[in-house]
PDB file of N, CA and C in Angstrom:
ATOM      1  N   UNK A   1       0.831  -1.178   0.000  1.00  0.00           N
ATOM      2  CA  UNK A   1       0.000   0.000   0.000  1.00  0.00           C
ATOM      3  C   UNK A   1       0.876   1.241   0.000  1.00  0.00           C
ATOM      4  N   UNK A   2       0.168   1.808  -0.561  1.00  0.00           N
ATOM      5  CA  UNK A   2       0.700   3.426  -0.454  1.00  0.00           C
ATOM      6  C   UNK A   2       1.521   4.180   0.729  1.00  0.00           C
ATOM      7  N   UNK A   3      -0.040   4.350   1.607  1.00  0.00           N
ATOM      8  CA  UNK A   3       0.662   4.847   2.849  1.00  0.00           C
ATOM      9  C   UNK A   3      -0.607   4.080   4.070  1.00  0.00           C
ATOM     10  N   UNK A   4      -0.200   4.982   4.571  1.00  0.00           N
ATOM     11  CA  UNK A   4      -1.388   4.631   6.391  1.00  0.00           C
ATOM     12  C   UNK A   4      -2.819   5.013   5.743  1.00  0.00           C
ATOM     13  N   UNK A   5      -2.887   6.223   5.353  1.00  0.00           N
ATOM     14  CA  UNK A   5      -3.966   6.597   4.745  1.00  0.00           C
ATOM     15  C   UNK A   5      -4.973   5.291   3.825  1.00  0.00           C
ATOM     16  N   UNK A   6      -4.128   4.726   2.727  1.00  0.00           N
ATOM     17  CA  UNK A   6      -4.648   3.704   2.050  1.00  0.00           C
ATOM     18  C   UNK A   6      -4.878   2.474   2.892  1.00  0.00           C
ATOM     19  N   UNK A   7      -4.316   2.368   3.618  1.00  0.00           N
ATOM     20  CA  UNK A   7      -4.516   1.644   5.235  1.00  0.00           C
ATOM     21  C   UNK A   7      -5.857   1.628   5.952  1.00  0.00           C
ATOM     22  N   UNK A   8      -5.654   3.029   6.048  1.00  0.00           N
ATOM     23  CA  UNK A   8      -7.071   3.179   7.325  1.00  0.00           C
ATOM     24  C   UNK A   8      -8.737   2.734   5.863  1.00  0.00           C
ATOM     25  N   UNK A   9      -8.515   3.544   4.850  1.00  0.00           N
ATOM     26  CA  UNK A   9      -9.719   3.442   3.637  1.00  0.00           C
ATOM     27  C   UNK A   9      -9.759   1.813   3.452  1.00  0.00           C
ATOM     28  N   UNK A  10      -8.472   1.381   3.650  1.00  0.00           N
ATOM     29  CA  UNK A  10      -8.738  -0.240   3.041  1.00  0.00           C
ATOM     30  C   UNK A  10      -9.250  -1.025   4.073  1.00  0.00           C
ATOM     31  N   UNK A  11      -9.216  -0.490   5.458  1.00  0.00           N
ATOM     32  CA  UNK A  11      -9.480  -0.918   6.969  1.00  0.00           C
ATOM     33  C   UNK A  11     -11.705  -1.077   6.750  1.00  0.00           C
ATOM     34  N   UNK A  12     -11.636   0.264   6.621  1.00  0.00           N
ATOM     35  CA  UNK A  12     -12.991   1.013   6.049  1.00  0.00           C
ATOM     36  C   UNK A  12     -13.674   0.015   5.465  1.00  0.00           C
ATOM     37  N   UNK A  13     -13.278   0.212   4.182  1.00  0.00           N
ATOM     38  CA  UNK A  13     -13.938  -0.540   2.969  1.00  0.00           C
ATOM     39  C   UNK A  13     -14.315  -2.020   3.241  1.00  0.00           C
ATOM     40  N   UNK A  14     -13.216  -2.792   4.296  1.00  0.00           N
ATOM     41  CA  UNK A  14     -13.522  -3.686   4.711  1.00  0.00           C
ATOM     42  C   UNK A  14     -15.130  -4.042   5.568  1.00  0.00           C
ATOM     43  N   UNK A  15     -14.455  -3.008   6.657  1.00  0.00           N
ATOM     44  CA  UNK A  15     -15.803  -3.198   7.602  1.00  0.00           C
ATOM     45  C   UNK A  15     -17.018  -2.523   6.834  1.00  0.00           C
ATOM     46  N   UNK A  16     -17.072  -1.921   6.033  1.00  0.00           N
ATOM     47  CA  UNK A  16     -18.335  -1.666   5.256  1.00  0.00           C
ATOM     48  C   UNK A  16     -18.986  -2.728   4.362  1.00  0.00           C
ATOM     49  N   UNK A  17     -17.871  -3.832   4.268  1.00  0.00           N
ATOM     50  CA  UNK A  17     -18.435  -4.552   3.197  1.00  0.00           C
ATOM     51  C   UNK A  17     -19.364  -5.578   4.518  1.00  0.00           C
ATOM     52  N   UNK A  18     -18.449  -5.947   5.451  1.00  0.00           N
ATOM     53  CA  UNK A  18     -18.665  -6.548   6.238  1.00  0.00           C
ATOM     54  C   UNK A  18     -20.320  -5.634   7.070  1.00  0.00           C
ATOM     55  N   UNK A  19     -20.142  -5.120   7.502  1.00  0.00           N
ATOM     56  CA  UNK A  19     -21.946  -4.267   7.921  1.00  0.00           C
ATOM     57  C   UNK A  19     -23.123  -4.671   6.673  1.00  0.00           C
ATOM     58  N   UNK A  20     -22.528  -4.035   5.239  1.00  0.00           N
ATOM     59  CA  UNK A  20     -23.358  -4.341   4.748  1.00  0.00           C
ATOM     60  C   UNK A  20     -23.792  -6.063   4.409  1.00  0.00           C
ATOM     61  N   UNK A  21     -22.771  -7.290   4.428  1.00  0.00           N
ATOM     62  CA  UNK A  21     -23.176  -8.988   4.858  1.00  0.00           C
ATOM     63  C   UNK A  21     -23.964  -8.691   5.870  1.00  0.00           C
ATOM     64  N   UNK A  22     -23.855  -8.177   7.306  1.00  0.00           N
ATOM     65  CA  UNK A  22     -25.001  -8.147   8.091  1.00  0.00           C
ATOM     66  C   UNK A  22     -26.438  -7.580   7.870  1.00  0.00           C
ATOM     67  N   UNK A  23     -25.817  -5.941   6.975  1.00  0.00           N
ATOM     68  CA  UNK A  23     -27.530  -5.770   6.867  1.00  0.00           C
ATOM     69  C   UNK A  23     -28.469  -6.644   6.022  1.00  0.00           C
ATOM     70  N   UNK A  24     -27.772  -7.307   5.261  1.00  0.00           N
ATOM     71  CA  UNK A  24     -28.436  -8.281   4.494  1.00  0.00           C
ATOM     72  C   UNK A  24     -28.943  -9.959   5.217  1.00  0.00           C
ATOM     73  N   UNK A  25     -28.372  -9.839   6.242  1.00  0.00           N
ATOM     74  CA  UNK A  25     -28.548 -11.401   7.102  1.00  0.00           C
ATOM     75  C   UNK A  25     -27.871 -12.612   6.198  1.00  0.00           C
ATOM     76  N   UNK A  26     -26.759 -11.725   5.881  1.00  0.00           N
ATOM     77  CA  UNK A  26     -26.019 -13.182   4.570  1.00  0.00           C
ATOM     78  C   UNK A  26     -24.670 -13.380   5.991  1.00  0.00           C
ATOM     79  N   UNK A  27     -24.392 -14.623   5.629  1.00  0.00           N
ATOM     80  CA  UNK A  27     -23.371 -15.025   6.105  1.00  0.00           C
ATOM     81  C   UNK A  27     -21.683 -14.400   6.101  1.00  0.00           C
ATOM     82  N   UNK A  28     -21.141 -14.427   7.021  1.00  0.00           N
ATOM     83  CA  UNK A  28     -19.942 -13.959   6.860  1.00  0.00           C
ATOM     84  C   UNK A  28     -18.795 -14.734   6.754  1.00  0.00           C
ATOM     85  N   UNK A  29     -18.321 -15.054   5.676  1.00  0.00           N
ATOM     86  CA  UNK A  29     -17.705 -16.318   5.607  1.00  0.00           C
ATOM     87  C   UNK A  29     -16.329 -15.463   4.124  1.00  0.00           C
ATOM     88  N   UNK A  30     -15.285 -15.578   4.186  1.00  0.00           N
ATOM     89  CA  UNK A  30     -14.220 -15.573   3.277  1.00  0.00           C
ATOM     90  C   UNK A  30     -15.149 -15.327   2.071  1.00  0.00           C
ATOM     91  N   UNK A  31     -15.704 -16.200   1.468  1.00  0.00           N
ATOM     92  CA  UNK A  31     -16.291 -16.263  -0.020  1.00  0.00           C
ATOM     93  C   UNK A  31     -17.211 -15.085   0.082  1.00  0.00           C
ATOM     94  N   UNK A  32     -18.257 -14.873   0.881  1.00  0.00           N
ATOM     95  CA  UNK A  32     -19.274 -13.896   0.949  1.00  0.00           C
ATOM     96  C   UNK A  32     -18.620 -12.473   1.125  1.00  0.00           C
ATOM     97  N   UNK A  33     -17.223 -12.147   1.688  1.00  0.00           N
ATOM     98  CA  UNK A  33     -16.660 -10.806   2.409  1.00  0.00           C
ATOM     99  C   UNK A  33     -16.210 -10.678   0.731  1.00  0.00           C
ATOM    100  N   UNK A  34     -14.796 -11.687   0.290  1.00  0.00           N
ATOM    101  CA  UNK A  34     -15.201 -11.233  -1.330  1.00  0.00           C
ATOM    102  C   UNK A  34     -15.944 -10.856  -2.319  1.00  0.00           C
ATOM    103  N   UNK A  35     -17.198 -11.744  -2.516  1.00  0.00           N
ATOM    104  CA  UNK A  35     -18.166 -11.398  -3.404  1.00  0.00           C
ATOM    105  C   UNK A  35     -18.589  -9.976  -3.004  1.00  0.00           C
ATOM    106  N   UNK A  36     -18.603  -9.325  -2.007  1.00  0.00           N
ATOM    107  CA  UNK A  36     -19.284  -7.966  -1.607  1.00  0.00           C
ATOM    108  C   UNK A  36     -18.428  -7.096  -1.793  1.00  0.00           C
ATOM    109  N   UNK A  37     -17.056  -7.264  -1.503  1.00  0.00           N
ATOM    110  CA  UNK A  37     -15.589  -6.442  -2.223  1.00  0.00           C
ATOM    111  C   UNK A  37     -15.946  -6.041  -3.756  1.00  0.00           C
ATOM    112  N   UNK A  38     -16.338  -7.398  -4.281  1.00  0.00           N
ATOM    113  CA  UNK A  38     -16.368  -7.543  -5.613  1.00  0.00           C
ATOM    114  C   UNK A  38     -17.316  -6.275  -6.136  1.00  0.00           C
ATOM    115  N   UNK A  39     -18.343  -6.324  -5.397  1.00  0.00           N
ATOM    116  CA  UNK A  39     -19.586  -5.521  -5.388  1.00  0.00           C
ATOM    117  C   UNK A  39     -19.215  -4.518  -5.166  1.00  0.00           C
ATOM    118  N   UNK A  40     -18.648  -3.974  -4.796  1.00  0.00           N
ATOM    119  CA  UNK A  40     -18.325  -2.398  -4.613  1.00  0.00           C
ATOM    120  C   UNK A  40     -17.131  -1.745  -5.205  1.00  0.00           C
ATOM    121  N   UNK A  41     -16.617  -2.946  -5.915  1.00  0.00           N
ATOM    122  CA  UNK A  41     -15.956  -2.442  -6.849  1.00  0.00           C
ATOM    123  C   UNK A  41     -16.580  -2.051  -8.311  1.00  0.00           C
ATOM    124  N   UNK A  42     -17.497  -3.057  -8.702  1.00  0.00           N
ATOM    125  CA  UNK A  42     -18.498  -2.924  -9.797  1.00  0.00           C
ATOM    126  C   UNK A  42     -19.380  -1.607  -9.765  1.00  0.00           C
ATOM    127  N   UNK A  43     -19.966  -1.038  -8.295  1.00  0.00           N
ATOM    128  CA  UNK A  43     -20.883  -0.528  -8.112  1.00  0.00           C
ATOM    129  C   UNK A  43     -19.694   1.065  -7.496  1.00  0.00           C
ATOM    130  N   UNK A  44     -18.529   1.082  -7.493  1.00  0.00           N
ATOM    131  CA  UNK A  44     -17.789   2.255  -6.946  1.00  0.00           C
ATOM    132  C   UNK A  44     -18.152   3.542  -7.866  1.00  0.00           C
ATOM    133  N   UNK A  45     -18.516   4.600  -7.196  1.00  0.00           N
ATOM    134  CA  UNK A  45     -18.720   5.805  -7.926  1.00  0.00           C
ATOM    135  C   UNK A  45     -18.095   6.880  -8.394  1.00  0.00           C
ATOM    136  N   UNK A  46     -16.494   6.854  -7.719  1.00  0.00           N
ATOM    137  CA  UNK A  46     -15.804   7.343  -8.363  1.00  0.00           C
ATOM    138  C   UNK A  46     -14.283   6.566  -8.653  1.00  0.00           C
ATOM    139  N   UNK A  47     -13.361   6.625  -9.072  1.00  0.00           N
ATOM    140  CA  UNK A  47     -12.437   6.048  -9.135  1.00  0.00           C
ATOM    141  C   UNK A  47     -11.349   5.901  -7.620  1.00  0.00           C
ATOM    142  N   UNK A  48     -11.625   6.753  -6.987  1.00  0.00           N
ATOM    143  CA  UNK A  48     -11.027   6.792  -5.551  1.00  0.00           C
ATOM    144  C   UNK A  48     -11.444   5.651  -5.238  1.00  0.00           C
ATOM    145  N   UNK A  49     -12.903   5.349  -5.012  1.00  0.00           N
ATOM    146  CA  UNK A  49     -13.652   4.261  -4.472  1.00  0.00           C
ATOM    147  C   UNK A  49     -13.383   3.093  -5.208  1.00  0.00           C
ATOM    148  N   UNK A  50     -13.279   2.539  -6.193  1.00  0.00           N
ATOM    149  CA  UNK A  50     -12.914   1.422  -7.229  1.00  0.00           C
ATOM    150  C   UNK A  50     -11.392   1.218  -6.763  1.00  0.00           C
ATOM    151  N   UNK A  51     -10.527   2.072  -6.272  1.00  0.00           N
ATOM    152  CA  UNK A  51      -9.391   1.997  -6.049  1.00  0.00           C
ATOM    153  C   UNK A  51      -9.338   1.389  -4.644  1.00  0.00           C
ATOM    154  N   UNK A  52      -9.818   1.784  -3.782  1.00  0.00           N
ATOM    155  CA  UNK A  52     -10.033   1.442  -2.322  1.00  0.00           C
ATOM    156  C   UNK A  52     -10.604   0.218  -2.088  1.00  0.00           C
ATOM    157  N   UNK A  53     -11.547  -0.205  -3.089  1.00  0.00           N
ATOM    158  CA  UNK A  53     -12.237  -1.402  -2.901  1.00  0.00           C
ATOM    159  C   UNK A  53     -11.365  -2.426  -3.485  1.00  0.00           C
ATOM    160  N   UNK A  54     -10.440  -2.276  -4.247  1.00  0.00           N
ATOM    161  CA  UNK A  54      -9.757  -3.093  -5.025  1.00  0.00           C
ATOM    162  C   UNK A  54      -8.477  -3.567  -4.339  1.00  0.00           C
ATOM    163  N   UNK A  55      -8.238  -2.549  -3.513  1.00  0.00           N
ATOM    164  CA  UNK A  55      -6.693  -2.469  -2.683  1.00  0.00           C
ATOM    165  C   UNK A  55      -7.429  -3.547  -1.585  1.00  0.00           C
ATOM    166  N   UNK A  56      -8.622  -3.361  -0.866  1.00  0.00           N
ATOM    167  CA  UNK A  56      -9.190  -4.319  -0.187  1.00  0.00           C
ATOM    168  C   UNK A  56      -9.595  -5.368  -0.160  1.00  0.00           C
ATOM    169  N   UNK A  57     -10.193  -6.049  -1.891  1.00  0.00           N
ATOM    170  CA  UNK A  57     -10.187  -6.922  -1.862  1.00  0.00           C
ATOM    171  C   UNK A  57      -8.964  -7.989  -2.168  1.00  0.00           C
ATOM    172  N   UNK A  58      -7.893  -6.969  -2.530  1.00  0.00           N
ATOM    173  CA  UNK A  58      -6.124  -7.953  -2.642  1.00  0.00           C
ATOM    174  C   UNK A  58      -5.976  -8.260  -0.793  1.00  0.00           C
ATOM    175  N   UNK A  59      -5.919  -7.563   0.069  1.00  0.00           N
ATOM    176  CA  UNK A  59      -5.463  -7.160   1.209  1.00  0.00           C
ATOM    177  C   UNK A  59      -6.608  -8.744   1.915  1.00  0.00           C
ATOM    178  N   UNK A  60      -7.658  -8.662   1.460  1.00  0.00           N
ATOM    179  CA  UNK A  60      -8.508 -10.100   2.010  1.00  0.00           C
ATOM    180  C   UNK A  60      -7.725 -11.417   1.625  1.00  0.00           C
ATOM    181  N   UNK A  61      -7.566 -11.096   0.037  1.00  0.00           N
ATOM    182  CA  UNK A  61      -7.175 -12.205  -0.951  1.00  0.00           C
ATOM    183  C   UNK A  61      -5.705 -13.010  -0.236  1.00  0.00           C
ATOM    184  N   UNK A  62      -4.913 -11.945   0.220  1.00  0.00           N
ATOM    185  CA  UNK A  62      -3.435 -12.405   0.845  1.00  0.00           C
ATOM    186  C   UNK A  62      -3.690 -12.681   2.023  1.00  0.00           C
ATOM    187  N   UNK A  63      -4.551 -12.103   2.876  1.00  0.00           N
ATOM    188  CA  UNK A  63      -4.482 -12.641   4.045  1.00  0.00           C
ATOM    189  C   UNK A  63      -5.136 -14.088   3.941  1.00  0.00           C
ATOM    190  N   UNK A  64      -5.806 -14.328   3.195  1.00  0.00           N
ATOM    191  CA  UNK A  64      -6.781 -15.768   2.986  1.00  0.00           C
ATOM    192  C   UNK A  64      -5.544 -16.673   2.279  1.00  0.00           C
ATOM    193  N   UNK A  65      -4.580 -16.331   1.661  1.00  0.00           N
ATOM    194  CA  UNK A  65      -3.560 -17.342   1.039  1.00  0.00           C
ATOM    195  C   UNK A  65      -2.815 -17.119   1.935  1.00  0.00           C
ATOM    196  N   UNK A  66      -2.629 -16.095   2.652  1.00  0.00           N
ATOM    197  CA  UNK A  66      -0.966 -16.690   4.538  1.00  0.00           C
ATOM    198  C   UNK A  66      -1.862 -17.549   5.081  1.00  0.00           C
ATOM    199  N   UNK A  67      -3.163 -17.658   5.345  1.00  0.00           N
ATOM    200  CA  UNK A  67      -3.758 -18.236   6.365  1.00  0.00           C
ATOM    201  C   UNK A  67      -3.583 -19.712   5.824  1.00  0.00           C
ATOM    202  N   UNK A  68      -4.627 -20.384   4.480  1.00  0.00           N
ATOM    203  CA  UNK A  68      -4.010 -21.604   4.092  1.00  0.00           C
ATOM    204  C   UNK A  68      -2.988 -21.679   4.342  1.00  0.00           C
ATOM    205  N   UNK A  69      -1.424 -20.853   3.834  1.00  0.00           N
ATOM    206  CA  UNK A  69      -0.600 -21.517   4.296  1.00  0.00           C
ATOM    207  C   UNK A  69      -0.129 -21.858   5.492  1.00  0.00           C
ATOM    208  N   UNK A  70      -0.289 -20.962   6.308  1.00  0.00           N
ATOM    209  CA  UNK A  70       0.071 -21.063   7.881  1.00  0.00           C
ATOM    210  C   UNK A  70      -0.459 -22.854   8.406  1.00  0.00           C
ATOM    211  N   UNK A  71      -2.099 -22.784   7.594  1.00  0.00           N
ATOM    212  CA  UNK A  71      -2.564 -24.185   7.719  1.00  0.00           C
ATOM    213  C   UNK A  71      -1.687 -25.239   7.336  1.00  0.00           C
ATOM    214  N   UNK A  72      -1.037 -25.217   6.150  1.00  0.00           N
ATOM    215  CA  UNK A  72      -0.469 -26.193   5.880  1.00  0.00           C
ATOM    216  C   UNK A  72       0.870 -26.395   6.223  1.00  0.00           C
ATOM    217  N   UNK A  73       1.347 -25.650   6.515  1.00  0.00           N
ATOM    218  CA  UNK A  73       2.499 -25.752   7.666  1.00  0.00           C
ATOM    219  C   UNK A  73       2.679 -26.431   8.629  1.00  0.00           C
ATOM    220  N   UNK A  74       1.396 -26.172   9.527  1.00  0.00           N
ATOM    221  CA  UNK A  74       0.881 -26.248  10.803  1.00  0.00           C
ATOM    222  C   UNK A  74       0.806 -28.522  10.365  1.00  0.00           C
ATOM    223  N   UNK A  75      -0.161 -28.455   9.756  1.00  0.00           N
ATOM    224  CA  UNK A  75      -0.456 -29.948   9.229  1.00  0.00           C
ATOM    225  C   UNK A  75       0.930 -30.805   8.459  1.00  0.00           C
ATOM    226  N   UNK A  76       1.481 -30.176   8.009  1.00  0.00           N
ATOM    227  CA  UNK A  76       3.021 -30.690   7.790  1.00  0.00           C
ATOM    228  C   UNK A  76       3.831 -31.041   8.802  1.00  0.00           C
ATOM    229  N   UNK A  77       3.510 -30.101   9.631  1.00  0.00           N
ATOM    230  CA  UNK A  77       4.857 -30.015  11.345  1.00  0.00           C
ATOM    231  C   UNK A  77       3.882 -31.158  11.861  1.00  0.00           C
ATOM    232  N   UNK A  78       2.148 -31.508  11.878  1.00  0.00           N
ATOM    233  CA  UNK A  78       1.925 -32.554  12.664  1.00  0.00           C
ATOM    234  C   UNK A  78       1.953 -33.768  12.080  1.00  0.00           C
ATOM    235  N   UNK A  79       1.836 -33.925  10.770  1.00  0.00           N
ATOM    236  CA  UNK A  79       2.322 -35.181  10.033  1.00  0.00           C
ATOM    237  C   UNK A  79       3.798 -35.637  10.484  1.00  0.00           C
ATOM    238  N   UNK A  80       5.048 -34.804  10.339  1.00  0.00           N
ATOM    239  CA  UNK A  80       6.289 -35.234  10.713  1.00  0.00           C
ATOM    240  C   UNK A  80       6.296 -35.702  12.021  1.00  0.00           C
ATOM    241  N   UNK A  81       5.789 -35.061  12.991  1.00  0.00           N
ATOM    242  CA  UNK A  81       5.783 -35.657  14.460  1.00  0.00           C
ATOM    243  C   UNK A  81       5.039 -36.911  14.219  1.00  0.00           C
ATOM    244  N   UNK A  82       3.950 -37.069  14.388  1.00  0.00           N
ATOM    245  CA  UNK A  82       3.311 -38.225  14.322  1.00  0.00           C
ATOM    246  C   UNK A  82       4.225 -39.493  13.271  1.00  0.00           C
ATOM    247  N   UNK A  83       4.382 -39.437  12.140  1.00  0.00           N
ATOM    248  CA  UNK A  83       5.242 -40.123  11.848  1.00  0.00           C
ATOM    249  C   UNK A  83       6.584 -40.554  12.394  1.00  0.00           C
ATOM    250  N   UNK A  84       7.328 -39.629  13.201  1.00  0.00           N
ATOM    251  CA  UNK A  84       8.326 -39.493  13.982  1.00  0.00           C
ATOM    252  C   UNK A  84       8.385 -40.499  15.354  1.00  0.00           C
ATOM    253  N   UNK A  85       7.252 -40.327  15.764  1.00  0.00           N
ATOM    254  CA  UNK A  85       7.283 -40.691  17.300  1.00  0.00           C
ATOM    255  C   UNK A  85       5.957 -42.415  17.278  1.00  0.00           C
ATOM    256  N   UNK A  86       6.981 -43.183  17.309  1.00  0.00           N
ATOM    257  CA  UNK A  86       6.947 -44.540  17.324  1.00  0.00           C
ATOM    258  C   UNK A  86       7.021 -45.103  18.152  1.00  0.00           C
ATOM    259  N   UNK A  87       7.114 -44.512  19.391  1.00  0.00           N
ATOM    260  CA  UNK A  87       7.301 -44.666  21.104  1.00  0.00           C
ATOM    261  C   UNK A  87       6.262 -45.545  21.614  1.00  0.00           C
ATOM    262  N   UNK A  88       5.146 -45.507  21.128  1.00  0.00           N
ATOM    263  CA  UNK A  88       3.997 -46.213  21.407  1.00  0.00           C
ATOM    264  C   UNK A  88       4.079 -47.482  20.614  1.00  0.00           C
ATOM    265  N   UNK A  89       4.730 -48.037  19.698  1.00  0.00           N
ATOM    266  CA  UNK A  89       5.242 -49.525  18.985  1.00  0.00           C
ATOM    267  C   UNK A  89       5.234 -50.058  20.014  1.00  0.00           C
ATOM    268  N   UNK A  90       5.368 -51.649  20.622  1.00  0.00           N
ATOM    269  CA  UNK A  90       5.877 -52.610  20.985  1.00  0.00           C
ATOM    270  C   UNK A  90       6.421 -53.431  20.239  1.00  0.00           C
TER     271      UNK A  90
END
């Protein structure tokens, strides 16, 4: 990002997308916080806004690909242990 500024708007844009999943009684789930990013990028009224919504929905997109990975990390380090520890054999 730019600066703090594009920070705090991309902070924004988030929780707006997120209020508006609630005012609708839709679920809040990864797929649904995108599709509504998506939406306000389609529906942005000036280019500031298309810009902000776009910086936000990358800023979801990466945090949702560290998180898988963090997952699969996490499930790698417990596969090796478990394979590792044979202590319980007779």
């Amino acid at each position: 990002m730019k600066n703090s500024n594009d920070k705090q708007l991309c902070d924004i844009a988030i929780g707006d997308a997120v209020m508006e999943l609630f005012n609708q009684d839709a679920p809040v789930s990864r797929t649904t916080l995108l599709a509504q990013l998506e939406k306000m990028i389609h529906a942005g009224g000036t280019a500031e806004e298309v810009r902000i919504a776009r910086l936000a929905l990358n800023v979801v997109k990466s945090s949702i690909d560290n998180a898988e990975q963090s997952e699969e990390n996490v499930m790698s380090f417990r596969a090796k242990n478990v394979a590792a520890d044979d202590s319980t054999q007779h």
